[in-house]
Every structure is written in structure tokens, then in C-alpha cells.
C-alpha atoms as a PDB file:
ATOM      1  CA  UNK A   1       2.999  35.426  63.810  1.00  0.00           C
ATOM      2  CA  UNK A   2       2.057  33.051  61.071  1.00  0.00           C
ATOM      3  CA  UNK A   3       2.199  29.381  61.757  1.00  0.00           C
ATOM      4  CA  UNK A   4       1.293  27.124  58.551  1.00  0.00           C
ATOM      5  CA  UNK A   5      -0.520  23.663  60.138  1.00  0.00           C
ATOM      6  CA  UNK A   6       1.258  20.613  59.453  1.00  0.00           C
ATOM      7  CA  UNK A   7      -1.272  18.061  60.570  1.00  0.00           C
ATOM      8  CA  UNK A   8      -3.173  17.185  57.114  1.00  0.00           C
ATOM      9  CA  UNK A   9      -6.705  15.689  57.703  1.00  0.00           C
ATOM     10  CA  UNK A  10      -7.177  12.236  55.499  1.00  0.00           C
ATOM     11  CA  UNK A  11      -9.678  13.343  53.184  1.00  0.00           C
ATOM     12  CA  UNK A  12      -6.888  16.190  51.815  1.00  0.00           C
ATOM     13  CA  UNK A  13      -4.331  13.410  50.734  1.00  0.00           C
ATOM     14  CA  UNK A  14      -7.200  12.052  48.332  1.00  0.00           C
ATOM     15  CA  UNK A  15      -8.009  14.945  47.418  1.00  0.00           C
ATOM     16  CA  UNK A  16      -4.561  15.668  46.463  1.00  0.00           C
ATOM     17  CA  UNK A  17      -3.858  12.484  44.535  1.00  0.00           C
ATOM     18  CA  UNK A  18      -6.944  12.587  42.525  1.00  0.00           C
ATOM     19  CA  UNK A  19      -6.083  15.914  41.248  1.00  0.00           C
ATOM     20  CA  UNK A  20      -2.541  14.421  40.685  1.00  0.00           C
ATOM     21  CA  UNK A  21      -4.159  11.715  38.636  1.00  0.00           C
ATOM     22  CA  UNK A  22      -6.600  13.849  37.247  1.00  0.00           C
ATOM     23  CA  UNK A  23      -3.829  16.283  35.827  1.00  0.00           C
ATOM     24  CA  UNK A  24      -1.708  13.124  34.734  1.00  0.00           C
ATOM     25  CA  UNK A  25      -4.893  12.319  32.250  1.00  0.00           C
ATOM     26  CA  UNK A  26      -5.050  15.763  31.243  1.00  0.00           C
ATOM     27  CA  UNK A  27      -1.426  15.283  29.633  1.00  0.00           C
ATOM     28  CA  UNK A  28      -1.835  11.527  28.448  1.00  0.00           C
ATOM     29  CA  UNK A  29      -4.834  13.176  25.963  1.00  0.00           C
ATOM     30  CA  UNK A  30      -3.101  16.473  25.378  1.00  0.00           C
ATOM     31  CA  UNK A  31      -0.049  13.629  24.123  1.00  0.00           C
ATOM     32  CA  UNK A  32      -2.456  11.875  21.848  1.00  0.00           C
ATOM     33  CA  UNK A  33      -4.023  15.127  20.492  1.00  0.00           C
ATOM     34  CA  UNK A  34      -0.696  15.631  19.177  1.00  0.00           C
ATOM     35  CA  UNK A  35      -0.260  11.998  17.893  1.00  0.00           C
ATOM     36  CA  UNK A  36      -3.625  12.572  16.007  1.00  0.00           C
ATOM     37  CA  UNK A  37      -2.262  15.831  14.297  1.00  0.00           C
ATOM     38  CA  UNK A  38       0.949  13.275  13.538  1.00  0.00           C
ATOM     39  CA  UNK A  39      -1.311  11.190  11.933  1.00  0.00           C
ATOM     40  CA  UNK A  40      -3.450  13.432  10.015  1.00  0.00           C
ATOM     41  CA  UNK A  41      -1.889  14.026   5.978  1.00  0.00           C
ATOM     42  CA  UNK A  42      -0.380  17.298   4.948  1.00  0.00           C
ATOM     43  CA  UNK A  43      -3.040  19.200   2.785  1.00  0.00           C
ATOM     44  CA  UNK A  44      -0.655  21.936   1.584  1.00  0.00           C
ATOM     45  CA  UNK A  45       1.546  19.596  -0.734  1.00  0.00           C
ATOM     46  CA  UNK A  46       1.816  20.446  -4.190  1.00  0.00           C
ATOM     47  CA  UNK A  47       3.326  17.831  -6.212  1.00  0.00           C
ATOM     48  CA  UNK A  48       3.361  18.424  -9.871  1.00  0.00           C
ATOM     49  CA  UNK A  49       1.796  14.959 -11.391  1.00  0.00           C
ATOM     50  CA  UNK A  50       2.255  15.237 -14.891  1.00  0.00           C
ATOM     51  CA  UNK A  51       2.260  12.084 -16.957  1.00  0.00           C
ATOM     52  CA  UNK A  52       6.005  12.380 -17.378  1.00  0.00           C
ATOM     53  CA  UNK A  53       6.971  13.730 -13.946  1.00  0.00           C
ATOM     54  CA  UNK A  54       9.731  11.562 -12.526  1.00  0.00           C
ATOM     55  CA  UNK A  55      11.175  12.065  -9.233  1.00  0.00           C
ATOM     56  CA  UNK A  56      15.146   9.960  -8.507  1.00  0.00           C
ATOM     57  CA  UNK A  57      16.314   9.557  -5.266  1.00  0.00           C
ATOM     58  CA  UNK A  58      18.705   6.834  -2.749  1.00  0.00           C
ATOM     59  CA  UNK A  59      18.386   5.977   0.382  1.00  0.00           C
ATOM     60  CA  UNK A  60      20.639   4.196   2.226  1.00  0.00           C
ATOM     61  CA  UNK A  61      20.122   1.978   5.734  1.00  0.00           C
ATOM     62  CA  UNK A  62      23.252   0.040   7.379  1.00  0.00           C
ATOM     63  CA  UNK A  63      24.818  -1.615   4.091  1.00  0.00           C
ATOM     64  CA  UNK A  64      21.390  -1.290   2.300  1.00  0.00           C
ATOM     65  CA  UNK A  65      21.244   1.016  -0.923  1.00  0.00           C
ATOM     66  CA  UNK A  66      17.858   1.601  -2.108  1.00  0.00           C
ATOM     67  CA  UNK A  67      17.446   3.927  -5.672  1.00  0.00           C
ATOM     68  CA  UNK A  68      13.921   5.407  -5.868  1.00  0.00           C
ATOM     69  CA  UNK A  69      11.432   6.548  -8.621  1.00  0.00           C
ATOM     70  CA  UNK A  70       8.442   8.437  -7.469  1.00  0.00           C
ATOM     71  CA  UNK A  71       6.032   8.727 -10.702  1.00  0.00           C
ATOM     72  CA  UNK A  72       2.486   9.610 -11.168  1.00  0.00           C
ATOM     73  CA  UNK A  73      -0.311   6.177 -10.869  1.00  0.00           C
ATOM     74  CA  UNK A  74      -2.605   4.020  -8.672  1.00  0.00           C
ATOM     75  CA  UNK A  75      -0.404   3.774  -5.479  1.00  0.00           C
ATOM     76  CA  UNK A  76       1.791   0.360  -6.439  1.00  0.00           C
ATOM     77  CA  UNK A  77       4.940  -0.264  -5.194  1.00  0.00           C
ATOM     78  CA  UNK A  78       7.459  -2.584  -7.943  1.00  0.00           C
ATOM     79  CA  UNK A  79      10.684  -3.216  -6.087  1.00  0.00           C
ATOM     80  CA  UNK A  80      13.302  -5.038  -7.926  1.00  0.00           C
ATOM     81  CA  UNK A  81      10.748  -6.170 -10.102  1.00  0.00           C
ATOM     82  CA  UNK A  82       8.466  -7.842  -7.677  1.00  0.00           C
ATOM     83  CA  UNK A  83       5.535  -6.328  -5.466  1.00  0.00           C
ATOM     84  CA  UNK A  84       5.379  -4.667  -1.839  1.00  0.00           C
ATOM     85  CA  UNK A  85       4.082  -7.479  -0.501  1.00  0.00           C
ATOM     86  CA  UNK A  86       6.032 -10.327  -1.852  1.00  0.00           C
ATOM     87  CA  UNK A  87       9.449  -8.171  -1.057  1.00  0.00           C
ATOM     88  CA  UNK A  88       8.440  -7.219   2.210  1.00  0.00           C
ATOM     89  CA  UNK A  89       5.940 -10.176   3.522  1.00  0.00           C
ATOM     90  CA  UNK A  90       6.077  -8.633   6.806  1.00  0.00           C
ATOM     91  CA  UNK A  91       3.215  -5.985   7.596  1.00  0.00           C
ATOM     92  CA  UNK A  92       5.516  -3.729  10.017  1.00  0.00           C
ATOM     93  CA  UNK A  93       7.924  -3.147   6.988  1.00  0.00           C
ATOM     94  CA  UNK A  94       4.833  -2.200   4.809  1.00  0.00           C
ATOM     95  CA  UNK A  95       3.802   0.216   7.218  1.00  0.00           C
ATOM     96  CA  UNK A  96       7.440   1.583   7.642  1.00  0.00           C
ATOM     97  CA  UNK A  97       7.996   2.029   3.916  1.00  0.00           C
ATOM     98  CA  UNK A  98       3.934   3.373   3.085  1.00  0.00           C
ATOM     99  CA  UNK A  99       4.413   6.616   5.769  1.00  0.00           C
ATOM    100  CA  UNK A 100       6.223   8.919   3.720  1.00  0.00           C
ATOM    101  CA  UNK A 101       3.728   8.771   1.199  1.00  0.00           C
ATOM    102  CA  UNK A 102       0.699   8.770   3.889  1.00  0.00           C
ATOM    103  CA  UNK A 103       2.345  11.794   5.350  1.00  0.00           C
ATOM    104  CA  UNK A 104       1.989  13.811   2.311  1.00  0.00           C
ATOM    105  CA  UNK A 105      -1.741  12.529   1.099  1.00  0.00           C
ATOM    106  CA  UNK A 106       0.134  10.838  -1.537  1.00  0.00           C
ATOM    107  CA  UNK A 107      -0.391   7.113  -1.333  1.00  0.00           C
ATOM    108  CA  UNK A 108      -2.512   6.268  -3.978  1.00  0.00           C
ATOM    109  CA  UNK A 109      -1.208   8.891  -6.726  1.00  0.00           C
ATOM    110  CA  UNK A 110       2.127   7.950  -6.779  1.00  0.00           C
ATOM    111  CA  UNK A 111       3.831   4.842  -8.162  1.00  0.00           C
ATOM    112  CA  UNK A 112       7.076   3.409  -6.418  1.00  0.00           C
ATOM    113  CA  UNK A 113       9.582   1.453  -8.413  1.00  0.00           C
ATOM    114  CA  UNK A 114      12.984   0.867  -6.321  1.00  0.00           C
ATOM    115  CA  UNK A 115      15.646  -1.375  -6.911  1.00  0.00           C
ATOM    116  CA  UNK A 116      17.613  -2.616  -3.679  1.00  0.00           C
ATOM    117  CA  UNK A 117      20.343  -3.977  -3.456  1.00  0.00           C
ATOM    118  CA  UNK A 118      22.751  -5.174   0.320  1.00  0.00           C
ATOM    119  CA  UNK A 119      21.773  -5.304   3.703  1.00  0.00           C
ATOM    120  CA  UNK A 120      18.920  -7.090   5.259  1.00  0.00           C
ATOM    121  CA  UNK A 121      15.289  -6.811   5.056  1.00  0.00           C
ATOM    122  CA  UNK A 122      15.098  -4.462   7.673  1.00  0.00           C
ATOM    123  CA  UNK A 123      17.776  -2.405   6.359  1.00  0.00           C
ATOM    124  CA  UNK A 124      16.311  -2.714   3.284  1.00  0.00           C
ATOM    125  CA  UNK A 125      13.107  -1.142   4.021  1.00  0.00           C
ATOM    126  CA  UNK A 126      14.728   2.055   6.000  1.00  0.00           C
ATOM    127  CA  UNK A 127      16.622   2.681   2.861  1.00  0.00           C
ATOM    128  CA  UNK A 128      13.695   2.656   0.962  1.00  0.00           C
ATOM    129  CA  UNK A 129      11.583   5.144   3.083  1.00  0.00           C
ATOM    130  CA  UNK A 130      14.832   7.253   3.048  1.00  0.00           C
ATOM    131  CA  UNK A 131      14.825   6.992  -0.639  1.00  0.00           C
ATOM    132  CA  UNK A 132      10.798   7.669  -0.674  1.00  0.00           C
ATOM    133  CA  UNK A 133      11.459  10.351   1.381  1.00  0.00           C
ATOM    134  CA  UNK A 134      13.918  12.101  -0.125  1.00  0.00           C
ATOM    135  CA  UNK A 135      12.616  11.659  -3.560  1.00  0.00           C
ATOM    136  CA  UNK A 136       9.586  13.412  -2.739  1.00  0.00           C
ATOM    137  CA  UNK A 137      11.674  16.341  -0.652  1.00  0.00           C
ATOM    138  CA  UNK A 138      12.806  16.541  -4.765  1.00  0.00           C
ATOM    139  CA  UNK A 139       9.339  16.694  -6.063  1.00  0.00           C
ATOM    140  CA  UNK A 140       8.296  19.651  -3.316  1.00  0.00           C
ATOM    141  CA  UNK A 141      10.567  21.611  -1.572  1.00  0.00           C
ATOM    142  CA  UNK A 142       7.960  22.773   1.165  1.00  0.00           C
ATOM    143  CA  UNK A 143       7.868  19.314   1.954  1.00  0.00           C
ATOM    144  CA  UNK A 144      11.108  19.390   4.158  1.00  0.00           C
ATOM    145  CA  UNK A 145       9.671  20.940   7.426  1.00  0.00           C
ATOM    146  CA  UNK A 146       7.136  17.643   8.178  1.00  0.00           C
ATOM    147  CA  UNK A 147       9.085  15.301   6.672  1.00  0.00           C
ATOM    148  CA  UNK A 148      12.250  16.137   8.474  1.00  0.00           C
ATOM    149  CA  UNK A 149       9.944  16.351  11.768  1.00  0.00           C
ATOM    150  CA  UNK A 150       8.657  13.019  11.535  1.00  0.00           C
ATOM    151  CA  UNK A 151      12.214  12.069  10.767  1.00  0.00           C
ATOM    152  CA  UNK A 152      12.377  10.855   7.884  1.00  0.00           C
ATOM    153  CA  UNK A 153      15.191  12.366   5.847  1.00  0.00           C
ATOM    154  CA  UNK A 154      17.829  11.686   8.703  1.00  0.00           C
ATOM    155  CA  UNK A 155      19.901   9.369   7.285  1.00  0.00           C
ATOM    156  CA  UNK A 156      20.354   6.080   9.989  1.00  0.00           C
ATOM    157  CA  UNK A 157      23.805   6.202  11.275  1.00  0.00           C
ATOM    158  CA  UNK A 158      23.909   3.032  13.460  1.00  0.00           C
ATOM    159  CA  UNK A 159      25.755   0.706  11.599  1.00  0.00           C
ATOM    160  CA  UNK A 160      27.895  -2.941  12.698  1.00  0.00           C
ATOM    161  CA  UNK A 161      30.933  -1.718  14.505  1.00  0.00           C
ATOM    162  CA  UNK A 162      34.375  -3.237  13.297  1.00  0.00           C
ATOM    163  CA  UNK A 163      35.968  -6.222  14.802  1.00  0.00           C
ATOM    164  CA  UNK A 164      39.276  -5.212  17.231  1.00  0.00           C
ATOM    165  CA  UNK A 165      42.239  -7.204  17.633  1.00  0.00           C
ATOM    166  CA  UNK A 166      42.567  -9.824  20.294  1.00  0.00           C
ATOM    167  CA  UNK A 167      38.808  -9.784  20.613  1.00  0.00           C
ATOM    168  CA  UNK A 168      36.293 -12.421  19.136  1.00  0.00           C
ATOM    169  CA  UNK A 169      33.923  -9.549  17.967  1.00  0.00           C
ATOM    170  CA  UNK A 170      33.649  -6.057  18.133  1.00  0.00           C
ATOM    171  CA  UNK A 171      33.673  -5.858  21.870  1.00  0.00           C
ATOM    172  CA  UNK A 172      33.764  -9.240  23.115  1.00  0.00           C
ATOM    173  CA  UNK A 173      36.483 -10.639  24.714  1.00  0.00           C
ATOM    174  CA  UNK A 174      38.179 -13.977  25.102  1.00  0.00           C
ATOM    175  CA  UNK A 175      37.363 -15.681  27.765  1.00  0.00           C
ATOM    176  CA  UNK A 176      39.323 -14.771  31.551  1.00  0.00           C
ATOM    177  CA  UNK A 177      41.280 -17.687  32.727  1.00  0.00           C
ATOM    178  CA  UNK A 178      42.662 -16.687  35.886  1.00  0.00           C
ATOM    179  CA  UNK A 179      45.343 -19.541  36.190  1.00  0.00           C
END
């Protein structure tokens, strides 16, 4: 008969935890090997840049509407007339509106010119990587398996919910008096 030993000597629960910790590492870099790959640009995309090439797309964000142009240039972004930076002043919307483009290796041979229109700022700028995105799902086709990975052809559904009756917003209530 068998009999497995329950007593465990100290140095075995170290043991134990360090290769508990030591697997938990293992996973944290295998996580960011993946976030590198997520980083790196597509090489495979074949985007036709002839002087004339135009690519038309809208994206939309909450009540934001945001009609795109993709065309061949230096990498500048004209939206509603006016540049990137004095639309968007804030560098987390740059970065949010630049990925598409960084995703495909594209960033400095394409040209944005949008014109936006409703919404917010931040709704703005989610329309306008929708629109980016979308615009250059137009221009290459083969495009669609990263760019819907990354998530950036879903169309945002969260929008404000509608105000109820006999409430002071959508789901607030009055406030209880019990007498």
C-alpha cells in the first residue's frame, strides 16, 4: 500500500512559488511578444498610389460623422480645413486617429483630408479612424483580416441612452421621499 506524505518540508513551498512566479514571467513576455508583433506594420499591403488614386469612406462615432479621403502624399492630415494638430490638440487623439495608417506602413504616403461634422472631440476622432479605416479596407481588400483584428472597422455602438418618463435622465430617478 501506497501512502503519499503530507508533511511538506519548508524549502519545497519556495521552491514551489518561485516556479509559480517564474512561470507567471514566462507568460507576462510571451504577452508582450505578441504586443510587439501588434505593433510591428503589415509588409504585405499593396495599395495602388497612383497620382489620381482616391480612396472615399465615413465613419461614424456616437453622433459624430466623419467623410474620409485617403490620397497619395507626404503623410498630412487636413480636417475640415485645418491641421491634425490644431483639430485634435490632444496627443492621445493623434495617436488614436494615426494607427490605421501605422498598421498598414502607410503613414507617410498617404494624405488625409476629412471633414467632420457632430459629436465631440472624442467622438470625433473614433469616427475618423473608422473612416481611415474603412477607406483603406477600399483601397486593399487583403487589408480586412488585421484591420478587423486590431478592431478597427467595428463600428462603436455605445451611444447616450434616451431619457424615460418620470425620470430626470436616462436612469436616474427623482429623489425617494418616504413621507
Amino acid at each position: 500500500m501506497d501512502l503519499e506524505i503530507d508533511i511538506v518540508p519548508e524549502g519545497e513551498e519556495a521552491l514551489r512559488r518561485a516556479e509559480a512566479e517564474a512561470e507567471a514571467e514566462e507568460a507576462a513576455e510571451r504577452e508582450s511578444s505578441d504586443d510587439d508583433v501588434l505593433a510591428q506594420p503589415i509588409a504585405e499591403a499593396s495599395i495602388d498610389l497612383a497620382a489620381g488614386a482616391r480612396y472615399r469612406a465615413t465613419g461614424k462615432r456616437k453622433t459624430a460623422v466623419g467623410r474620409v479621403i485617403l490620397k497619395p502624399g507626404t503623410g498630412a492630415y487636413v480636417i475640415n480645413g485645418r491641421d491634425l494638430n490644431a483639430f485634435f490638440p490632444r496627443a492621445t487623439l493623434q495617436r488614436q486617429i494615426r494607427q490605421p495608417l501605422e498598421t498598414v506602413g502607410y503613414e507617410d504616403r498617404m494624405d488625409v483630408v476629412a471633414t467632420m461634422h457632430g459629436g465631440g472631440v472624442s467622438a470625433q476622432a473614433g469616427a475618423l479612424r473608422h473612416g481611415i479605416s474603412r477607406a483603406l479596407l477600399e483601397a486593399d481588400p487583403n487589408l480586412r483580416g488585421e484591420l478587423k483584428r486590431r478592431g478597427f472597422l467595428t463600428r462603436d455602438a455605445r451611444a447616450k441612452e434616451r431619457k424615460k418618463a418620470g425620470f430626470k435622465k436616462a436612469r436616474k430617478r427623482p429623489q425617494f421621499s418616504k413621507r
